[in-house]
C-alpha atoms as a PDB file:
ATOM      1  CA  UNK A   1       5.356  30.258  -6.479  1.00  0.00           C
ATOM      2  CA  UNK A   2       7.123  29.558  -9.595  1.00  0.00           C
ATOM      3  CA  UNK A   3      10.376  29.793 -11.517  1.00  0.00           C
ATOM      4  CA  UNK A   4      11.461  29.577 -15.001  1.00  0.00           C
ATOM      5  CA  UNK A   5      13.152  27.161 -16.917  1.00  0.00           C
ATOM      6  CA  UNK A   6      14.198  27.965 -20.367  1.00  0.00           C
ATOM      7  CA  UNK A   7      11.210  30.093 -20.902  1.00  0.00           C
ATOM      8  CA  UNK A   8       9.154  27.375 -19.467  1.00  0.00           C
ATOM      9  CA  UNK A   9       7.324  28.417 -16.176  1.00  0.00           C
ATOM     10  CA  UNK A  10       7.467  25.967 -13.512  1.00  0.00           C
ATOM     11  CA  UNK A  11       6.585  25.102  -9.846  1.00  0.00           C
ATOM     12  CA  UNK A  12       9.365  26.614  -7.594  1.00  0.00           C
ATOM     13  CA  UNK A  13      10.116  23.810  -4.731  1.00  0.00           C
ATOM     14  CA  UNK A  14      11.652  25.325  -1.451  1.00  0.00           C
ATOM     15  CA  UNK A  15      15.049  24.678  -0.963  1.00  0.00           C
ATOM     16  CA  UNK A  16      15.662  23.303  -4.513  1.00  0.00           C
ATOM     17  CA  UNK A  17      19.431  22.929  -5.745  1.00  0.00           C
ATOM     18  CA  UNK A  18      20.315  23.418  -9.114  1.00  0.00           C
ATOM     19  CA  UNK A  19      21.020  19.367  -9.006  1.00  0.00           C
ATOM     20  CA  UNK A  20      17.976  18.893  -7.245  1.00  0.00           C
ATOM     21  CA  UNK A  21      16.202  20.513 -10.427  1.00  0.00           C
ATOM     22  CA  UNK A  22      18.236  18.901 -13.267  1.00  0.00           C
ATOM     23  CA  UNK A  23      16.919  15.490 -12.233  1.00  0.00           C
ATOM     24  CA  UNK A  24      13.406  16.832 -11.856  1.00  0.00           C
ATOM     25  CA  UNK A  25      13.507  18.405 -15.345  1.00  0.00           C
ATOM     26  CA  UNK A  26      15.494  14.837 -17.081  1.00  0.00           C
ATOM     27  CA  UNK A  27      18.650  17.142 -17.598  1.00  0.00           C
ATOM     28  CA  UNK A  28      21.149  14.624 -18.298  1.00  0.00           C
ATOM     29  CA  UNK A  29      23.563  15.381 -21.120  1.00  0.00           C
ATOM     30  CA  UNK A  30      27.399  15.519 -19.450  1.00  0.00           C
ATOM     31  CA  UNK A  31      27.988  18.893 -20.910  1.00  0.00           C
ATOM     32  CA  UNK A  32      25.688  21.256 -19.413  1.00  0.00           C
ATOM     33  CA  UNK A  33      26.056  25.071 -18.042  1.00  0.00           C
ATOM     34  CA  UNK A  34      23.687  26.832 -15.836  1.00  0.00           C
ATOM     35  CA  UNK A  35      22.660  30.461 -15.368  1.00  0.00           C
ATOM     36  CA  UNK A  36      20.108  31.679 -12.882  1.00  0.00           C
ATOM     37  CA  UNK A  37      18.995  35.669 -13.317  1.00  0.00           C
ATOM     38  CA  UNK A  38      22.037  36.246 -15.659  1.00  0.00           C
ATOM     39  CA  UNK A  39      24.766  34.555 -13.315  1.00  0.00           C
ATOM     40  CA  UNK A  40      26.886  31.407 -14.555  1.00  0.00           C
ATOM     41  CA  UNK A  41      26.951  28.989 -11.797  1.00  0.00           C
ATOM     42  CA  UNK A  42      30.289  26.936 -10.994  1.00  0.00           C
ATOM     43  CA  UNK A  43      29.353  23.245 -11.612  1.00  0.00           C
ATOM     44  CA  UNK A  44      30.830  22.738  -8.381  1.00  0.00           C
ATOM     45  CA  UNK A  45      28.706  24.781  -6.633  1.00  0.00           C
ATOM     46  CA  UNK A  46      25.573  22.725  -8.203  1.00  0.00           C
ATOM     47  CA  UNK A  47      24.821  21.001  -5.153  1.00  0.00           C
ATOM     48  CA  UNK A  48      24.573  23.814  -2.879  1.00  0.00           C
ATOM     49  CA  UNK A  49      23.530  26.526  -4.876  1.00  0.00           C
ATOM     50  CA  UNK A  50      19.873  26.905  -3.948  1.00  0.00           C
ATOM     51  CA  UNK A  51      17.018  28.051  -6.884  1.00  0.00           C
ATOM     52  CA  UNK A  52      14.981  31.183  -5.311  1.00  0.00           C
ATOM     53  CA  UNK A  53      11.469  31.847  -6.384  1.00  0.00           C
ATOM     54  CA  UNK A  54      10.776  33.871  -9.262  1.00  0.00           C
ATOM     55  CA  UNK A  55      13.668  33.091 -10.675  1.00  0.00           C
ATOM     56  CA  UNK A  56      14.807  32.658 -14.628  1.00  0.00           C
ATOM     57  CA  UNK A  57      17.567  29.341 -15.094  1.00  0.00           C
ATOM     58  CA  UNK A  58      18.653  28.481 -18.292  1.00  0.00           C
ATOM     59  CA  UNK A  59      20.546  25.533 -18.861  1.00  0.00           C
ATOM     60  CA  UNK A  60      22.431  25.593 -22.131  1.00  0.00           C
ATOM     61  CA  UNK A  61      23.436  22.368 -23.840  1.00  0.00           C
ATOM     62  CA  UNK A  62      26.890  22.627 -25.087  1.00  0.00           C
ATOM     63  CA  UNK A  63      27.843  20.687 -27.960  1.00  0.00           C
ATOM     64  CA  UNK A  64      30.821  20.123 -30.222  1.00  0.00           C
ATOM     65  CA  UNK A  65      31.123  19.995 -33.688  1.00  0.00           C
ATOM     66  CA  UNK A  66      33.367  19.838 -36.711  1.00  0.00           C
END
């Protein structure tokens, strides 16, 4: 069972959040979005929203600029 991460594949862990899987991965830059299969996720739903196996995250750095 696996998922992947930015390209990366990785052990999926049952009943991982997408919080749960930012501190596994050292994800800890304050500006931070999150798409699993294609879908944004609500930051506010980061606690709850559950990673299913097989699945493709990418979490995008956003930075700003001038």
């Amino acid at each position: 069972m696996s998922i992947t991460v930015n390209g990366k594949t990785i052990e999926h862990i049952k009943k991982e959040t997408i919080s749960d899987l930012l501190k596994r991965m050292h994800y800890t830059f304050p500006l931070i979005i999150v798409k699993i299969n294609g879908k944004l996720i609500k930051k506010k739903d980061y606690n709850e929203t559950v990673i299913l196996d097989k699945s493709e995250v990418k979490v995008i750095h956003l930075i700003s600029g001038g």
